[in-house]
Protein backbone atom coordinates (compact mmCIF):
# COMPACT_ATOMS: atom_id res chain seq x y z
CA UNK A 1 0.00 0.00 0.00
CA UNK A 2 3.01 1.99 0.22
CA UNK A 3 2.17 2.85 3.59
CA UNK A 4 5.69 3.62 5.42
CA UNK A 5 6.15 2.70 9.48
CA UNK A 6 8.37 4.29 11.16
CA UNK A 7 10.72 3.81 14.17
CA UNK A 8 8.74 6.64 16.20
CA UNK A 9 6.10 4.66 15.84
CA UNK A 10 7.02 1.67 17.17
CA UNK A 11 8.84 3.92 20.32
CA UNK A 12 4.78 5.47 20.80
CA UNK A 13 3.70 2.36 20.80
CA UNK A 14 6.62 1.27 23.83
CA UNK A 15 5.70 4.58 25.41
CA UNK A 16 1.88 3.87 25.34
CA UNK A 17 2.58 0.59 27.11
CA UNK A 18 4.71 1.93 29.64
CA UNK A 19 1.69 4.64 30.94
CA UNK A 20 -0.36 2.29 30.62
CA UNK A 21 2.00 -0.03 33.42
CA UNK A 22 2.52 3.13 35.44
CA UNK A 23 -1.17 3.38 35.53
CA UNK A 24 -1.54 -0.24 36.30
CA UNK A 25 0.52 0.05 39.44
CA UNK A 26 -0.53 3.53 40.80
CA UNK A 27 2.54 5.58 40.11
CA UNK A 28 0.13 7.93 37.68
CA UNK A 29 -0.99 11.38 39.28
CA UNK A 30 -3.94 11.38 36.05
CA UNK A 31 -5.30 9.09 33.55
CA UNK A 32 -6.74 11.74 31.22
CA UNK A 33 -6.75 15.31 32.15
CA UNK A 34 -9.92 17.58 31.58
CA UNK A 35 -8.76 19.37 28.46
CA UNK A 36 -11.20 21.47 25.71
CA UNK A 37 -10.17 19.13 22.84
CA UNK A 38 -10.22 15.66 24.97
CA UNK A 39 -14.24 15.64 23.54
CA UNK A 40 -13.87 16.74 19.60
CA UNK A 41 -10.50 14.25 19.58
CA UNK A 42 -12.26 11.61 20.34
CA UNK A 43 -15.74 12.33 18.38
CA UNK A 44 -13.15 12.68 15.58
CA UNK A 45 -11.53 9.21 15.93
CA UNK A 46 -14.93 7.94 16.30
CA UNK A 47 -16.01 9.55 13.10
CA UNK A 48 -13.51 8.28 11.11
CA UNK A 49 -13.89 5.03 12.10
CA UNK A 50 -17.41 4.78 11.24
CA UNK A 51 -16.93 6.50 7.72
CA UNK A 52 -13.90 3.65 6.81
CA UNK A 53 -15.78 1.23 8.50
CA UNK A 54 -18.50 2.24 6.00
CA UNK A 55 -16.58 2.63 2.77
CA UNK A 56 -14.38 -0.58 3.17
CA UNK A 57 -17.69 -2.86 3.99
CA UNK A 58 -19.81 -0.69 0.92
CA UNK A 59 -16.58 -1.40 -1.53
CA UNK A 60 -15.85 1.80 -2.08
CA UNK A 61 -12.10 2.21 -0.49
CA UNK A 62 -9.74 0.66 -3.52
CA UNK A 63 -7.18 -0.22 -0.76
CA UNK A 64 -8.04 -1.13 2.66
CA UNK A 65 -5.03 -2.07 4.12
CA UNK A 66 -3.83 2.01 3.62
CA UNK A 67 -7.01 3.17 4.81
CA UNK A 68 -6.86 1.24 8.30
CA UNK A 69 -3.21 2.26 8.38
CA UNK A 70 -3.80 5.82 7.90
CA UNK A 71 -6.90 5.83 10.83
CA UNK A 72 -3.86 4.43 12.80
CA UNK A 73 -1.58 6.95 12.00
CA UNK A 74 -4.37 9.78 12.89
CA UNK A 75 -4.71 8.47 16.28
CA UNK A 76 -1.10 8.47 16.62
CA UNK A 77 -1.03 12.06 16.67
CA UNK A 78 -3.36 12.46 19.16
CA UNK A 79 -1.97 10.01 21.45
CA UNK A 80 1.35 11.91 21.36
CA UNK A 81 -0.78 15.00 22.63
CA UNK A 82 -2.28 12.56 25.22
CA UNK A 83 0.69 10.80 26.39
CA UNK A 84 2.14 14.56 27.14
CA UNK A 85 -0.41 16.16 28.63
CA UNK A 86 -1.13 13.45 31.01
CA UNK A 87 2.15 12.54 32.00
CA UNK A 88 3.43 16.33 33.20
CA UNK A 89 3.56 16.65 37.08
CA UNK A 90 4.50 20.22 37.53
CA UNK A 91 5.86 23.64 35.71
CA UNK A 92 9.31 22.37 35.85
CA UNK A 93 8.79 19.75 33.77
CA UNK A 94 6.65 21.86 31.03
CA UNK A 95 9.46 24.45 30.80
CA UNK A 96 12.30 21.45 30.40
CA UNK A 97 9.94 20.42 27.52
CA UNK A 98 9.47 23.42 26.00
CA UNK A 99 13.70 23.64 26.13
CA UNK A 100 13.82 20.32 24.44
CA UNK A 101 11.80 21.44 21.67
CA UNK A 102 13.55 24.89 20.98
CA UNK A 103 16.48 22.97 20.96
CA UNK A 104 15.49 20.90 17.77
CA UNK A 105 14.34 23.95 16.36
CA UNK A 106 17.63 26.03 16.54
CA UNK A 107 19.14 22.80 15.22
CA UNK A 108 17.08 22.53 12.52
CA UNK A 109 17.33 26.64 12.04
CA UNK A 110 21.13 26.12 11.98
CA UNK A 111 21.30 23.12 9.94
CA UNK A 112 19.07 24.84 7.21
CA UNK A 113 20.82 28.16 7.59
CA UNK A 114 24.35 25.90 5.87
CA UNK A 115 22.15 25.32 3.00
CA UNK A 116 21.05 28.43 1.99
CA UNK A 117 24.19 29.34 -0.14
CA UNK A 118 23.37 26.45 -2.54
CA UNK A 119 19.55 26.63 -2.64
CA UNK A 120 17.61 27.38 -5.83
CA UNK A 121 13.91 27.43 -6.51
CA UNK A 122 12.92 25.02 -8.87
CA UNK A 123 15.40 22.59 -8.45
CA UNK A 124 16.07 19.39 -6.10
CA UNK A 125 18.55 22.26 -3.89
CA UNK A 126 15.55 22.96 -1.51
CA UNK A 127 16.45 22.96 2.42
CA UNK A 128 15.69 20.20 3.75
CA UNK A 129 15.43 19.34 7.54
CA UNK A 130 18.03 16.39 9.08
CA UNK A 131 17.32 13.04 7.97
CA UNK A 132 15.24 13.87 5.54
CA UNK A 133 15.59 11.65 1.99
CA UNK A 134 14.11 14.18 -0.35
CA UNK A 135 13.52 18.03 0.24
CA UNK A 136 9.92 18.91 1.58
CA UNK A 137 10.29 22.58 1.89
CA UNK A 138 6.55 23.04 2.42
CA UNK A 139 6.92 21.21 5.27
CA UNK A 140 10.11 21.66 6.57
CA UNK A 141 8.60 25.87 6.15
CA UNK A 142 5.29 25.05 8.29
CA UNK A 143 7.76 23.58 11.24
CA UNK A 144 10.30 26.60 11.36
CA UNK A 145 7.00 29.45 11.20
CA UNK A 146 5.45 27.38 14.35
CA UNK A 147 8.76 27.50 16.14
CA UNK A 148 9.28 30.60 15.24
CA UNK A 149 5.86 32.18 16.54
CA UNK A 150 6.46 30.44 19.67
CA UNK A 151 10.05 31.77 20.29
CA UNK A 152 8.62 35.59 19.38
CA UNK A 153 5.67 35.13 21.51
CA UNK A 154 7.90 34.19 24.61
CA UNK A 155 10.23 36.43 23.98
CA UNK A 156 7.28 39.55 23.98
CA UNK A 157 6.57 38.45 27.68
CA UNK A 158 9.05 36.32 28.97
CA UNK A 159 11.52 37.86 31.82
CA UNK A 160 15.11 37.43 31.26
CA UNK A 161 16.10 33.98 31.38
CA UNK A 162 18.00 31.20 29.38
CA UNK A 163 14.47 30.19 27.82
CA UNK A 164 14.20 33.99 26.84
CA UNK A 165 17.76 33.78 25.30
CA UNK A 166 16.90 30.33 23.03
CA UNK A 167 14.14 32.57 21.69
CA UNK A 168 15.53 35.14 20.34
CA UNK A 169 17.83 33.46 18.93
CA UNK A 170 15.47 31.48 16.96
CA UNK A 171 13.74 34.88 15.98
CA UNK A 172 16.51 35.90 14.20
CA UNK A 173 17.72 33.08 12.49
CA UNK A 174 14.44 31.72 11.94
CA UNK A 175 12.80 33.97 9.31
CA UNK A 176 15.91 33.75 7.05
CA UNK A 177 15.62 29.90 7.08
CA UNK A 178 11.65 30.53 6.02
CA UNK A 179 12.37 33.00 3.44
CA UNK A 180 14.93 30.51 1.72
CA UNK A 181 12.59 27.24 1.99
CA UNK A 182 11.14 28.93 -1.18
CA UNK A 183 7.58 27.76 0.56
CA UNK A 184 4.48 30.15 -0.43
CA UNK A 185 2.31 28.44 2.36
CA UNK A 186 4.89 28.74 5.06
CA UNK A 187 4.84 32.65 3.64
CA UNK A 188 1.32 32.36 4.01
CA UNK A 189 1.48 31.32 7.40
CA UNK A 190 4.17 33.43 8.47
CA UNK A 191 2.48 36.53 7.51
CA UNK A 192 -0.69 35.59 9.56
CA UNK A 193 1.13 34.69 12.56
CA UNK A 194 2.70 37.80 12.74
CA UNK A 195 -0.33 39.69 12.07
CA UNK A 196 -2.28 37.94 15.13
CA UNK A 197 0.54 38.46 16.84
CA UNK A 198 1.09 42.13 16.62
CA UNK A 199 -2.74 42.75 16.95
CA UNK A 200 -3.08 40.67 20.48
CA UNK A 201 0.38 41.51 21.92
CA UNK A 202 -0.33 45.41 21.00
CA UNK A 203 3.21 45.90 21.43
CA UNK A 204 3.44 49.39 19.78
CA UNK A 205 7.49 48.78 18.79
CA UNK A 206 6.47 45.32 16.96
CA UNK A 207 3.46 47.06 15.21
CA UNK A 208 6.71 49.68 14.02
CA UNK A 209 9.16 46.95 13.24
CA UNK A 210 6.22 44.95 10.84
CA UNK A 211 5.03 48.41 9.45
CA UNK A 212 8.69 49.39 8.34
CA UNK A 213 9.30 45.63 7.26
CA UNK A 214 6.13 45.50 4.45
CA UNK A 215 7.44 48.99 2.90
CA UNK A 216 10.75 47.82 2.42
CA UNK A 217 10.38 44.72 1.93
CA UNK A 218 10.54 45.29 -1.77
CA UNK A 219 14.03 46.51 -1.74
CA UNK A 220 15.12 44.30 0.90
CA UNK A 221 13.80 41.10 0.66
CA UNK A 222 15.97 38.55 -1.76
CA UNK A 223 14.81 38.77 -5.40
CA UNK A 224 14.57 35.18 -5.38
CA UNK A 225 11.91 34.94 -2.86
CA UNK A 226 10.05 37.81 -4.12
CA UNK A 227 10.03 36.02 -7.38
CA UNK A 228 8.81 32.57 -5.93
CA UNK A 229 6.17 34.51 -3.96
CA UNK A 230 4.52 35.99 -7.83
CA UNK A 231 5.40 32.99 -9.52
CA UNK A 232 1.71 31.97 -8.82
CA UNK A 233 -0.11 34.43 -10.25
CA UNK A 234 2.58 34.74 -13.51
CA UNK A 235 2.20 31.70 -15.20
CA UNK A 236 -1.05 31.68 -18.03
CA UNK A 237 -1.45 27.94 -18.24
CA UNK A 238 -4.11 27.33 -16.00
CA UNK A 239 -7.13 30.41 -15.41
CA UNK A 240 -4.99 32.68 -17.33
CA UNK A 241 -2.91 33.19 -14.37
CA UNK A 242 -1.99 30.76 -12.09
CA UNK A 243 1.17 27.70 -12.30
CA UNK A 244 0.44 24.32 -12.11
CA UNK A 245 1.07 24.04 -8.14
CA UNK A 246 -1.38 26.69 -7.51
CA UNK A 247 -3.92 25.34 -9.93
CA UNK A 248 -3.53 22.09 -8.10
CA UNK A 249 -4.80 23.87 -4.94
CA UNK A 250 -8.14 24.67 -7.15
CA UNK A 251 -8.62 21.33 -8.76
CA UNK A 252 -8.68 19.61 -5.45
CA UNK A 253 -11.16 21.54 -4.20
CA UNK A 254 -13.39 20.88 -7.09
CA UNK A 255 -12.72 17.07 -6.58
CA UNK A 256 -13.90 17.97 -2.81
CA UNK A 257 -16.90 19.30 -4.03
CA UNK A 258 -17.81 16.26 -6.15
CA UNK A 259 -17.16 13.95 -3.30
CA UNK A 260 -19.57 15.99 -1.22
CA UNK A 261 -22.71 15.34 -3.83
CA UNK A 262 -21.76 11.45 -4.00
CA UNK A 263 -21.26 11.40 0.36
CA UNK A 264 -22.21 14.19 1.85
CA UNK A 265 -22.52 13.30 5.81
CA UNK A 266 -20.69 9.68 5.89
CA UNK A 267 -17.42 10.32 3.58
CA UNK A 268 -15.63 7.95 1.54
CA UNK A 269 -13.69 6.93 4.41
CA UNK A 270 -9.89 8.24 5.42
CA UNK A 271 -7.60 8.02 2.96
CA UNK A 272 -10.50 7.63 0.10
CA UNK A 273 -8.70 8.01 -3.59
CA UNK A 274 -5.41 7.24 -1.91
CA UNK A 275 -5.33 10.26 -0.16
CA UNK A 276 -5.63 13.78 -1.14
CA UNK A 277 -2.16 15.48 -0.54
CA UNK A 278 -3.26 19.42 -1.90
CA UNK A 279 -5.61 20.23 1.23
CA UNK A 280 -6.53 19.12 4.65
CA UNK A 281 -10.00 21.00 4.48
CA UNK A 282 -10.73 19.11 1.26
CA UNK A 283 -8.79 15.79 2.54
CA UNK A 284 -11.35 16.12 5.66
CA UNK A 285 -14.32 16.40 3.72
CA UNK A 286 -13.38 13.84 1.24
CA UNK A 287 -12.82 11.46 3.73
CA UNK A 288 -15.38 12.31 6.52
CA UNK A 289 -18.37 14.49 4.73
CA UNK A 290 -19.49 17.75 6.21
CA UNK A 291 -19.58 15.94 9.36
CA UNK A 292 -16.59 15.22 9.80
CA UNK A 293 -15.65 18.77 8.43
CA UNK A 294 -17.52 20.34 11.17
CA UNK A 295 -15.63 18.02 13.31
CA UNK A 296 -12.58 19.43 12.51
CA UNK A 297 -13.16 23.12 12.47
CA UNK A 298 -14.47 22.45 16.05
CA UNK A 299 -11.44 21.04 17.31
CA UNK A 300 -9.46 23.90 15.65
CA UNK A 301 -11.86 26.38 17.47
CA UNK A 302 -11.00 24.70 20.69
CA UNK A 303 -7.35 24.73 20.16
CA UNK A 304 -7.56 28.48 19.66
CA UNK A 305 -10.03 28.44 23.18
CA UNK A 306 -7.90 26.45 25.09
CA UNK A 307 -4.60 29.13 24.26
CA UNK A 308 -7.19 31.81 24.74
CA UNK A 309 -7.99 30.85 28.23
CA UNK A 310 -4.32 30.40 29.24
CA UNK A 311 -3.61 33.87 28.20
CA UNK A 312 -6.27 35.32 29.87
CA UNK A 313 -5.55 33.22 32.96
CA UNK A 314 -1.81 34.65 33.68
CA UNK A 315 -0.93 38.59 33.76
CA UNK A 316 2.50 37.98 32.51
CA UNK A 317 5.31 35.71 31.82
CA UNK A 318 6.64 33.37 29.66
CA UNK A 319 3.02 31.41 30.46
CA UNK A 320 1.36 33.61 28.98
CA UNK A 321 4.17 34.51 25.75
CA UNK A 322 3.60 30.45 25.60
CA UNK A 323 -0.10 30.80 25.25
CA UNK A 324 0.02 33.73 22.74
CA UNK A 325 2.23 31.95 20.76
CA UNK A 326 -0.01 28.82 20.33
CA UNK A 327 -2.79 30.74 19.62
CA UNK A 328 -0.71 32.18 16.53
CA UNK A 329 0.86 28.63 15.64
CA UNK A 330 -2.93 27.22 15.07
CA UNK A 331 -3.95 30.16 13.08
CA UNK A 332 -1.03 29.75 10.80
CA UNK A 333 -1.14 26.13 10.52
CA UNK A 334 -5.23 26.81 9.59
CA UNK A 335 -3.70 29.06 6.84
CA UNK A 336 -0.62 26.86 6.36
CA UNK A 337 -3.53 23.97 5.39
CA UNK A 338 -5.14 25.56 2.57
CA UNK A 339 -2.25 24.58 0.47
CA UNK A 340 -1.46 21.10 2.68
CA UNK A 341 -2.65 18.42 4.34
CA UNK A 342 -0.32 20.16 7.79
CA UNK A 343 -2.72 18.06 10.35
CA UNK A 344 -1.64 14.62 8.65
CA UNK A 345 2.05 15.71 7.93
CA UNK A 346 3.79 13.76 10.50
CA UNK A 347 6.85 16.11 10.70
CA UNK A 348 4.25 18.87 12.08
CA UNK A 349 1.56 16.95 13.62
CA UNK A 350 4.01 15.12 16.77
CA UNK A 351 5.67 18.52 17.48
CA UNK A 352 2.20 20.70 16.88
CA UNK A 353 0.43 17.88 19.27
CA UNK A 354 3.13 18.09 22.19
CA UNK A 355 3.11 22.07 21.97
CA UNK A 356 -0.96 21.28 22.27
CA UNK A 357 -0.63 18.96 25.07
CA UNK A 358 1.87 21.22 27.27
CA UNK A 359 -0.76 24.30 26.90
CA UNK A 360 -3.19 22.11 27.53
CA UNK A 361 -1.29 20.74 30.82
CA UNK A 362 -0.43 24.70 31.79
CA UNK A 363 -4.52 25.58 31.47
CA UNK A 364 -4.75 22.72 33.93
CA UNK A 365 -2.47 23.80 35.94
CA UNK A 366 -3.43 27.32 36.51
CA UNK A 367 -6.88 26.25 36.51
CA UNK A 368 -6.33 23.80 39.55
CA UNK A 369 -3.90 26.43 41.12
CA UNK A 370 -6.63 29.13 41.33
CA UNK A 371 -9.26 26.30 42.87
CA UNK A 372 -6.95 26.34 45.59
CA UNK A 373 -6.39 30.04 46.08
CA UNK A 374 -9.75 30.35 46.26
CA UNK A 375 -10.73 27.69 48.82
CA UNK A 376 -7.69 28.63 51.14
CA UNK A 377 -9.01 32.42 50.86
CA UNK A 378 -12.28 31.24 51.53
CA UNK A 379 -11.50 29.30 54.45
CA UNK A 380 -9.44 32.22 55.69
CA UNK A 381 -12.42 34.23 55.54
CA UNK A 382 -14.79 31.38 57.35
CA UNK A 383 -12.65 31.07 60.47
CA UNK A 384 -12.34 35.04 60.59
C-alpha cells in the first residue's frame, strides 16, 4: 500500500505501554486530564472510524489495508498530545519540555541556515530538515514558522532567562531559514502569525518593526523569494494566471466538491482516492463528509479556546508569551492547510500535538492552582 512505518512509531507504541503499566501500578498522578479538545479528539476518531468502516464494507475504499493504516496513524497524533499532557507533574517539567523542543528547532534553524548558499527554486537544492531523503520545503517551512511564533511570543513576555535567550535566537535566524525554503504556504502562514501576533500583543514597537518591514520589503527582501512569492499568479497555463502548483490547490477543491454530492454526511472513508495530498479542508471532507468537516473546524476552534484561556488566565510571563504563541501557531497552521494536508504531515503533527498537550497541561495547571487560592481564601475568611 506503500504505507511507510516508522521507528517513532514503534517507540509510541513502547511509550503507550509503559503509561499504561505506570497506571496499572498507581505511580500515575492522572489518567486523562480535563482538556477542551479531549471531547472533539475523540468524536473525531470515532467519526472516522465509522466513515472507513463504512466505505471498506460498501466497496468503495480501492485499498483497505492504507485506509486502516492511515486511521492508525491519525490516532497516533493524538496520542502523542495525550501521552504529554497526562504525564506532566509540575511547571518544571513543562518548561524542560518546552527547552527540548527549541532545541530541535535552533538545530534545525542552523542546519538549514548551511544550505542556503546552494539553494535554488525550482530545483532538487531545496532545504531540507536532518534526515530527511528528499527536500519537503513546504513542510520543513510550516515547522520553522510554528517554532518561530512560539520563540517571538515568549520572547514579547518572557523575563530574562535562558528560555528567553533560546528565543531570540530562533527569531533571528528563523525567518531567514523561512524566506529561503522557497515555501508560499509557510509565507502564508508566516504573515498571519505575525499579524495575530502584533494585533493581540499590542506591542506598539512590533506594530513599528512589521510596518517598516512591508514597505521595504521590496528593496530588501531577496529577489529570489520575491520572485517565488509571484510565480503563482505569472504563469497563463491554468485560469490565465496561475502555475500548475497553484492550480492544483483549485482542482482539489473541485474534486472535494464532487465527493460531497456522491457522500455528503458519511465520507468515503480516510484516505479515500489514496489520499488527497493538496488540502486538509478538502482531505477532511473527502474522507469524513461535512460531518466530519464540522468536526474538525471544532477542534481547531478549541485549540484556539484552550490558548485563549491560558492567556487570559496569567498577567504575565513566559506562560502567557507560551499561550500567545499557540494561539498564533494554530492560526497559521489553519492558513498553512489551505495549500497542505499540515494536520496529517507527520513532521508537524508530533511537534504541533506536544506544543498542544503542554498548553493544555499549563490551562490545567493554573486552573487547579486558582481552585486552591480560592478555597484557602475562603476558608481564611470562614474562620475570621
Amino acid at each position: 500500500s506503500g504505507f511507510k512505518i516508522r521507528t517513532e512509531d514503534s517507540l509510541l507504541v513502547v511509550l503507550v505501554l509503559a503509561w499504561l503499566g505506570r497506571l496499572g501500578m498507581g505511580l500515575q498522578k492522572h489518567f486523562l486530564i480535563k482538556t477542551p479538545v479531549n471531547l472533539p479528539i475523540f468524536l473525531i476518531i470515532i467519526w472516522n472510524v465509522i466513515s472507513s468502516w463504512r466505505a471498506i464494507s460498501a466497496g468503495m475504499m480501492a485499498d483497505s489495508g492504507f485506509c486502516i493504516l492511515t486511521n492508525l496513524k491519525l490516532i497516533e497524533f493524538f496520542v502523542v498530545y495525550f501521552l504529554v499532557a497526562n504525564n506532566l507533574n509540575n511547571i518544571k517539567e513543562v518548561k524542560i519540555m518546552f527547552y527540548l523542543l527549541f532545541i530541535i528547532a535552533l538545530v534545525v534553524g542552523l542546519y538549514t541556515i548551511l544550505q542556503i548558499p546552494k539553494t535554488a527554486v525550482f530545483t532538487t537544492n531545496r532545504l531540507s530538515a536532518p534526515f530527511e531523503s528528499t527536500p519537503e520545503p513546504n513542510t520543513l517551512g510550516a515547522l520553522l514558522v510554528m517554532f518561530f511564533g512560539m520563540a517571538l511570543s515568549i520572547v514579547l513576555y518572557a523575563k530574562a532567562s535562558l528560555l528567553k535567550k533560546i528565543c531570540v535566537v530562533l527569531v533571528i535566524i528563523l525567518p531567514l531559514s523561512i524566506m529561503f525554503s522557497y515555501a508560499r504556504s509557510a509565507y502564508l502562514a508566516f504573515i498571519a502569525m505575525v499579524i495575530v501576533l502584533t494585533l493581540v500583543s499590542r506591542r506598539k514597537w512590533l506594530v513599528s518593526v512589521v510596518l517598516i518591514s512591508v514597505l521595504l520589503s521590496p528593496f530588501i527582501l531577496p529577489k529570489s523569494v520575491i520572485n517565488r512569492a509571484l510565480y503563482n499568479f505569472q504563469d497563463p497555463r491554468y485560469f490565465g494566471f496561475l502555475d500548475p502548483s497553484a492550480a492544483e490547490r483549485v482542482f482539489v477543491y473541485q474534486k472535494a466538491g464532487y465527493h460531497i454530492k456522491q457522500y455528503p454526511f458519511l465520507g468515503g472513508g480516510v484516505a479515500t482516492g489514496g489520499g488527497v495530498l493538496d488540502s486538509q479542508y478538502a482531505r477532511v471532507v473527502m474522507e469524513g463528509g461535512l460531518v466530519g468537516l464540522a468536526l474538525f473546524i471544532w477542534l481547531l476552534l478549541r485549540l484556539i479556546k484552550m490558548g485563549v484561556r491560558l492567556f487570559r488566565s496569567v498577567s504575565d510571563g513566559w506562560i502567557k508569551g507560551a499561550a500567545l504563541g499557540f494561539i498564533t501557531v494554530v492560526i497559521g497552521l489553519i492558513v498553512h492547510s489551505w495549500g497542505n494536508i499540515t494536520f496529517y504531515i507527520i513532521r508537524i503533527a508530533e511537534p504541533f500535538w506536544a506544543l498542544a498537550a503542554l498548553i493544555a497541561y499549563l490551562l490545567y495547571y493554573v486552573t487547579i492552582e486558582k481552585e486552591r487560592l480560592q478555597i484557602a481564601n475562603s476558608d481564611k475568611i470562614s474562620i475570621a
